[in-house]
N, C-alpha and C. Protein backbone atom coordinates (compact mmCIF):
# COMPACT_ATOMS: atom_id res chain seq x y z
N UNK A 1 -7.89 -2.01 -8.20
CA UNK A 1 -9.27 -2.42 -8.40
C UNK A 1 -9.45 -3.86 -7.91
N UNK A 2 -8.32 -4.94 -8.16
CA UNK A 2 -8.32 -6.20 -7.78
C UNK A 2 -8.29 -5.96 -6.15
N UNK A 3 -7.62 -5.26 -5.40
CA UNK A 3 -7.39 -4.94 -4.33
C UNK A 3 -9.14 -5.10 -3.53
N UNK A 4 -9.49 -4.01 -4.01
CA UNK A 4 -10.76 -3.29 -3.83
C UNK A 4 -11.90 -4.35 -3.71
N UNK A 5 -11.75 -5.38 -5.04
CA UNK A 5 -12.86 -6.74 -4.93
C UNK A 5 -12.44 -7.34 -4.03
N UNK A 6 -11.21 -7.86 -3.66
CA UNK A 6 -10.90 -8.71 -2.96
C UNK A 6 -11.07 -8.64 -1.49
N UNK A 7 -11.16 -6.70 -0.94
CA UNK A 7 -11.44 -6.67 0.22
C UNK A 7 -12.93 -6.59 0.73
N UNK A 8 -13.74 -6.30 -0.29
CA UNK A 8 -14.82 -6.46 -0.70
C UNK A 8 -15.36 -7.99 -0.70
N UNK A 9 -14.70 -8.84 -1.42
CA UNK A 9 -15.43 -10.68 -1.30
C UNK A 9 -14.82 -10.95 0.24
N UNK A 10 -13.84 -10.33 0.34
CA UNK A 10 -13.72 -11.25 1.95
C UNK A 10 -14.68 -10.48 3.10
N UNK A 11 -15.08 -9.36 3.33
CA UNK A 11 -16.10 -8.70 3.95
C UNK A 11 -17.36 -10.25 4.07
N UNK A 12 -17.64 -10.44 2.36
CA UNK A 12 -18.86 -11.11 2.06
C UNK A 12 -18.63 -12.25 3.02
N UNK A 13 -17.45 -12.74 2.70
CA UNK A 13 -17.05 -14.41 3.29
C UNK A 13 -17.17 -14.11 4.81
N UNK A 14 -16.76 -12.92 5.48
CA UNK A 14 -16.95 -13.17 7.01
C UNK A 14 -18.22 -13.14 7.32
N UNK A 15 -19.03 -12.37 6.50
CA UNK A 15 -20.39 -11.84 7.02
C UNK A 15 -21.33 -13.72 6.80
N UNK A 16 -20.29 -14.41 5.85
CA UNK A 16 -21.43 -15.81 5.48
C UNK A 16 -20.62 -16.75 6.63
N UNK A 17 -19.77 -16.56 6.93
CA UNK A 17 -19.04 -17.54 8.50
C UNK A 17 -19.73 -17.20 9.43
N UNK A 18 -20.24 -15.82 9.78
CA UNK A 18 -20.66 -15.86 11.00
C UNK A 18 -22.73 -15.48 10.85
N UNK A 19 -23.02 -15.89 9.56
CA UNK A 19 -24.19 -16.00 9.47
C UNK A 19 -24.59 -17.91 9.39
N UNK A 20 -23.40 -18.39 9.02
CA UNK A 20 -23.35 -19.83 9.61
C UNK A 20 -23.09 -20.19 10.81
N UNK A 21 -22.53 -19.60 11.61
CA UNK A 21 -22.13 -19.90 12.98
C UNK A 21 -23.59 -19.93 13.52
N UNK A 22 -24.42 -18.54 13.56
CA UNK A 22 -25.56 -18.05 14.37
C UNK A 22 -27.05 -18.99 13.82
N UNK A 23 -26.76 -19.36 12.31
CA UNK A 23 -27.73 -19.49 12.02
C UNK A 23 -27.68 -21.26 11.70
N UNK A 24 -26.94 -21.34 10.68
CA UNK A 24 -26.36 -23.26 9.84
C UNK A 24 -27.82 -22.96 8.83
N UNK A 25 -27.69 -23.84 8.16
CA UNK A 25 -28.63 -24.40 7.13
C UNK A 25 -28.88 -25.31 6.75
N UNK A 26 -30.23 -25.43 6.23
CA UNK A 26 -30.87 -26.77 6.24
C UNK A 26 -30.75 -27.81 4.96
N UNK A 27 -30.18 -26.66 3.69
CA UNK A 27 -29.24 -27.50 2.74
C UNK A 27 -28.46 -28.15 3.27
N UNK A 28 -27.47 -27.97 3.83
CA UNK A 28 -26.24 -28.65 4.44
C UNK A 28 -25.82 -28.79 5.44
N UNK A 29 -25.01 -29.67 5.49
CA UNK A 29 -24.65 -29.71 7.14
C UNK A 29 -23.67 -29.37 7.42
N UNK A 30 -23.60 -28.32 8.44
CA UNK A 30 -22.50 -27.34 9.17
C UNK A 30 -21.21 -27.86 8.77
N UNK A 31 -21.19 -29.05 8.82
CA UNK A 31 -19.57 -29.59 8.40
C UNK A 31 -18.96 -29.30 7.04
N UNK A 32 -20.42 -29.86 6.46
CA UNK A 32 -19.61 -29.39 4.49
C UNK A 32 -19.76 -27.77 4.61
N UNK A 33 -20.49 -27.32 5.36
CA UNK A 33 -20.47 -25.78 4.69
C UNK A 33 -18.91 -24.83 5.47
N UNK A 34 -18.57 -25.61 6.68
CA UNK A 34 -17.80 -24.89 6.99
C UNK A 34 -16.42 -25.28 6.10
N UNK A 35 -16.28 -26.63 6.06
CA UNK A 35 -15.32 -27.25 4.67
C UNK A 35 -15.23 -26.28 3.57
N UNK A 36 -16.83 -26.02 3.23
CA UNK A 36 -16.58 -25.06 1.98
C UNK A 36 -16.27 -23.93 2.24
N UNK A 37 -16.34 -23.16 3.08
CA UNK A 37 -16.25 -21.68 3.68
C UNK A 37 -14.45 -21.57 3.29
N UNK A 38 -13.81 -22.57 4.30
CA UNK A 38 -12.35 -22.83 4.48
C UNK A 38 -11.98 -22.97 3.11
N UNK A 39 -12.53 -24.13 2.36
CA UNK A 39 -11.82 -23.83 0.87
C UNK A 39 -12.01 -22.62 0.29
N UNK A 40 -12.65 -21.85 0.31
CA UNK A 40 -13.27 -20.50 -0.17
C UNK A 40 -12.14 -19.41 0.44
N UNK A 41 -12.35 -19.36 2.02
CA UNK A 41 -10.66 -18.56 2.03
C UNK A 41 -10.06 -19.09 1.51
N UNK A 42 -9.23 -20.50 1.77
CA UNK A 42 -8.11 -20.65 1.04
C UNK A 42 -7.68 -20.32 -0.57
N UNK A 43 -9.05 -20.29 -0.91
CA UNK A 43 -9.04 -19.56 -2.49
C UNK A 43 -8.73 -18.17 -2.25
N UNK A 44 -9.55 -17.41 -1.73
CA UNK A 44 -9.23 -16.22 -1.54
C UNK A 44 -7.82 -15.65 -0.79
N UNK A 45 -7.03 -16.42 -0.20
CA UNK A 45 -5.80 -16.11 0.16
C UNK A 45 -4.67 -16.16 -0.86
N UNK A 46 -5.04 -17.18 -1.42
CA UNK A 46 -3.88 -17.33 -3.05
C UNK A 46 -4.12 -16.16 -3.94
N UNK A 47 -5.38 -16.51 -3.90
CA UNK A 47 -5.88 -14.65 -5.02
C UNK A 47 -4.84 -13.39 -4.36
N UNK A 48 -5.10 -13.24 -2.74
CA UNK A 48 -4.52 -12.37 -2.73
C UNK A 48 -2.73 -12.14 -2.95
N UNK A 49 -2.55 -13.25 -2.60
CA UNK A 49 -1.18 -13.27 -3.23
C UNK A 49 -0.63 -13.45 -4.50
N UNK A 50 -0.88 -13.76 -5.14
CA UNK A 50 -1.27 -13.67 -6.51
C UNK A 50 -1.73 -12.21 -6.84
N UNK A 51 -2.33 -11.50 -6.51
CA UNK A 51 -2.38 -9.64 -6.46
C UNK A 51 -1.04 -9.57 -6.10
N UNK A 52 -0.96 -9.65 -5.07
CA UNK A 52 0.87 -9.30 -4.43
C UNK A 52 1.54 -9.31 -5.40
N UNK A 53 1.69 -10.48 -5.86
CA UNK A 53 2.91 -10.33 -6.72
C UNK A 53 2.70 -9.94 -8.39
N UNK A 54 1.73 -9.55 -8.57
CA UNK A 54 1.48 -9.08 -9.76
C UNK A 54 1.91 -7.41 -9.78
N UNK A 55 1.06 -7.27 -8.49
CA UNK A 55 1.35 -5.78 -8.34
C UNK A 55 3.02 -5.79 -8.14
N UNK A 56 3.96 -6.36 -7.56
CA UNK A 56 5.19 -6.00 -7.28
C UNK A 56 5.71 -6.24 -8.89
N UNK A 57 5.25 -7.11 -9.31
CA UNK A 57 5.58 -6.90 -10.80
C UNK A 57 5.56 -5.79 -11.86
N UNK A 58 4.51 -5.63 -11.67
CA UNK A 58 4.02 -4.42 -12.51
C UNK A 58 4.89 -3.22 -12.07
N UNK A 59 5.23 -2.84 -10.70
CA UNK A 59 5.66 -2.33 -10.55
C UNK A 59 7.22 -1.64 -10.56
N UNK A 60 8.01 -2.90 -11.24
CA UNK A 60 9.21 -3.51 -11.31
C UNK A 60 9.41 -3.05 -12.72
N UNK A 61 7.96 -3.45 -13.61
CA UNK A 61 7.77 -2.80 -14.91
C UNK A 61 7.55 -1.53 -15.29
N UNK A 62 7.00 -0.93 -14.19
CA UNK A 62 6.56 0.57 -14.36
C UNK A 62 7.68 1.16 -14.54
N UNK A 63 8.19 1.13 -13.35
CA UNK A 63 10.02 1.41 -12.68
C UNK A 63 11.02 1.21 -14.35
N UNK A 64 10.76 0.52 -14.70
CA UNK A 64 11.43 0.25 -16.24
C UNK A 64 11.54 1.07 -17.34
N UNK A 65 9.91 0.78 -17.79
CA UNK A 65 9.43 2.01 -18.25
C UNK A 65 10.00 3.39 -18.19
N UNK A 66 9.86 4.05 -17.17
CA UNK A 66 10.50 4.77 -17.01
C UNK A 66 11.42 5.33 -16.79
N UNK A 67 12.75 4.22 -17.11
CA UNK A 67 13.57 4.16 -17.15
C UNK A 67 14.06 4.90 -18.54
N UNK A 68 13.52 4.11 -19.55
CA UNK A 68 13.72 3.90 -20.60
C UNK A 68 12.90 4.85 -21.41
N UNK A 69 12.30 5.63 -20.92
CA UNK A 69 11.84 7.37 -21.30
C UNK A 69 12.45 7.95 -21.00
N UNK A 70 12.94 8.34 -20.04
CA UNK A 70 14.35 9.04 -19.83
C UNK A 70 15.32 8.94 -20.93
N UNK A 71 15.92 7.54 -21.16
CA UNK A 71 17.09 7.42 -21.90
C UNK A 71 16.45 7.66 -23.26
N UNK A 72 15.17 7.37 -23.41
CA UNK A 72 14.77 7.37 -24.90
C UNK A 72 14.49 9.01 -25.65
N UNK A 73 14.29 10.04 -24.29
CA UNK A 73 14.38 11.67 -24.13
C UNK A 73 15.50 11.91 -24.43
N UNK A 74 16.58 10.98 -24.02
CA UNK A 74 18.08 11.37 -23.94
C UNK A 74 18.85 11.37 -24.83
N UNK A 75 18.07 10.29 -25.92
CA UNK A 75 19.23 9.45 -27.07
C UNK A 75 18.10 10.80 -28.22
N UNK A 76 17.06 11.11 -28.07
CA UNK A 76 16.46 12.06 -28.96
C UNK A 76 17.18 13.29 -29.37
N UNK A 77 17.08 13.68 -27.87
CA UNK A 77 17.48 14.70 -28.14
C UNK A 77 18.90 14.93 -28.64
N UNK A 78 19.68 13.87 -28.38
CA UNK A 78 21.29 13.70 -28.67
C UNK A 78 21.29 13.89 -30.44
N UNK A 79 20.52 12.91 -30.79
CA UNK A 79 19.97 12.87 -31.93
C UNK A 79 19.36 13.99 -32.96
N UNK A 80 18.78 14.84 -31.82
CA UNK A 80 18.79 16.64 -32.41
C UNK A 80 19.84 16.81 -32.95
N UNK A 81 20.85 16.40 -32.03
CA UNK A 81 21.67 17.75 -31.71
C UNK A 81 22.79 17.64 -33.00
N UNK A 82 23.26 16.19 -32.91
CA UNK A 82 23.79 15.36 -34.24
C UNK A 82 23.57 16.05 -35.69
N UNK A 83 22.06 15.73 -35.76
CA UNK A 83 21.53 15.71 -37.28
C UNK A 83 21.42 17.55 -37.28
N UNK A 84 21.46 18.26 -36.46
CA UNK A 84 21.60 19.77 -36.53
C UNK A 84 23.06 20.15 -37.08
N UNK A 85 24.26 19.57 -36.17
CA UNK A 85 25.47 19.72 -36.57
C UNK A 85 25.60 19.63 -37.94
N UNK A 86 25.47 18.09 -38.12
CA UNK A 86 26.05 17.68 -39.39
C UNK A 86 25.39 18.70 -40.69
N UNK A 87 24.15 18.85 -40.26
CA UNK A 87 22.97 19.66 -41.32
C UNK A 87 24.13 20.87 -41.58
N UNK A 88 25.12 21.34 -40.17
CA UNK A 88 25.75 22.76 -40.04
C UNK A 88 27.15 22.48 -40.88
N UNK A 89 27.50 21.47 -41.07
CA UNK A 89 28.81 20.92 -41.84
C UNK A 89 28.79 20.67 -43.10
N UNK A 90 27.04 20.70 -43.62
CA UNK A 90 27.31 20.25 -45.05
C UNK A 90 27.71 21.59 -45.75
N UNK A 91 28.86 21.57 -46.52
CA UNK A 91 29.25 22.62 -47.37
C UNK A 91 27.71 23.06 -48.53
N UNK A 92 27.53 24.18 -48.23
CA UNK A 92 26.15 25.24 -49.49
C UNK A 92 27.08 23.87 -50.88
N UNK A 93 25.88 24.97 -51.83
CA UNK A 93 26.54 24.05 -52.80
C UNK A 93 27.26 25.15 -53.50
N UNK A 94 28.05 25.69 -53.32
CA UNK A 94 29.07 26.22 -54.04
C UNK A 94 30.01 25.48 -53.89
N UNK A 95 31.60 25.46 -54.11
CA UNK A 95 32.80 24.76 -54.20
C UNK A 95 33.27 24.84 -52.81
N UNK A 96 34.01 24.02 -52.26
CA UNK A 96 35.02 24.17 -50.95
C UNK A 96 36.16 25.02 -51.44
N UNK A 97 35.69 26.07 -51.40
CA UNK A 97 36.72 27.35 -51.40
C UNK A 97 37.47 27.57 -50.50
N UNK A 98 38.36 28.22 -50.06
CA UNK A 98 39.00 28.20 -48.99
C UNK A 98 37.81 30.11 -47.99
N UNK A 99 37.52 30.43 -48.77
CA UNK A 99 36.50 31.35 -48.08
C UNK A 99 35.18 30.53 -47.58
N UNK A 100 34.65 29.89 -48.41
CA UNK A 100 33.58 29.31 -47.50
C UNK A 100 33.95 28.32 -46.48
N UNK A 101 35.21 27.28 -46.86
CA UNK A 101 35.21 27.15 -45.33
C UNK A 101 35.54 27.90 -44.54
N UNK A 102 35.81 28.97 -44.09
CA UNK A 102 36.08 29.79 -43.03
C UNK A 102 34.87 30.53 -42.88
N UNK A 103 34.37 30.77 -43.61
CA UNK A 103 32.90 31.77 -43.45
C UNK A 103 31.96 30.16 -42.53
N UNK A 104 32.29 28.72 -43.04
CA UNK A 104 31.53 27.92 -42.29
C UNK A 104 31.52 27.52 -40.58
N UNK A 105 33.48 27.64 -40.92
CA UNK A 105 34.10 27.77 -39.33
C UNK A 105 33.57 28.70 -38.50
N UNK A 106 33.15 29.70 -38.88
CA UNK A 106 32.62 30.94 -38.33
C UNK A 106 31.50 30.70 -37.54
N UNK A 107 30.41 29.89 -38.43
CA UNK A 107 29.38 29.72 -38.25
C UNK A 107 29.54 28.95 -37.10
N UNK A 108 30.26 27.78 -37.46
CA UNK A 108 30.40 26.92 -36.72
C UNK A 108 30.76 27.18 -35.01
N UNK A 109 31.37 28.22 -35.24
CA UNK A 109 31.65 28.60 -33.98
C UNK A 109 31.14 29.05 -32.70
């Protein structure tokens, strides 16, 4: 969207350089306005770099992000799988008989 204004205000800025070239004005004189024109790109050139590197940023962040959904899918589900086992190891509540553990081994298996 920053992209989008920016190619958008500089459109504006050429269309006011070369409506000063053809035309000048009677506020000012060609010199300060072209002074100001030039500071005006030069504003608008930092902006755009300044986009640049925001966007390469963000993007550095995105890239991260999604890094870290992956691993965070990864450590979950691990985390299933864990708290399922152990859920499969806790002895019923009858006694550790030597039949229920083997009826558990079973299960377990």
């Amino acid at each position: 969207e920053l992209e989008n204004q920016l190619t958008t205000k500089s459109k504006t800025l050429d269309e006011l350089k070369q409506s000063l070239a053809s035309n000048g004005s009677a506020e000012q004189t060609p010199e300060a306005q072209s002074l100001r024109i030039a500071e005006l790109c030069e504003m608008k050139d930092s902006i755009v770099n300044q986009v640049a590197q925001l966007k390469a940023s963000m993007q550095s962040v995105l890239e991260q992000w999604r890094a870290y959904d992956e691993i965070y899918a990864e450590v979950s589900l691990m985390t299933t799988r864990y708290l399922y086992c152990i859920d499969q190891c806790k002895p019923s509540g009858e006694e550790a008989s030597l039949e229920a553990l083997k009826k558990q081994v079973k299960t377990l298996q």
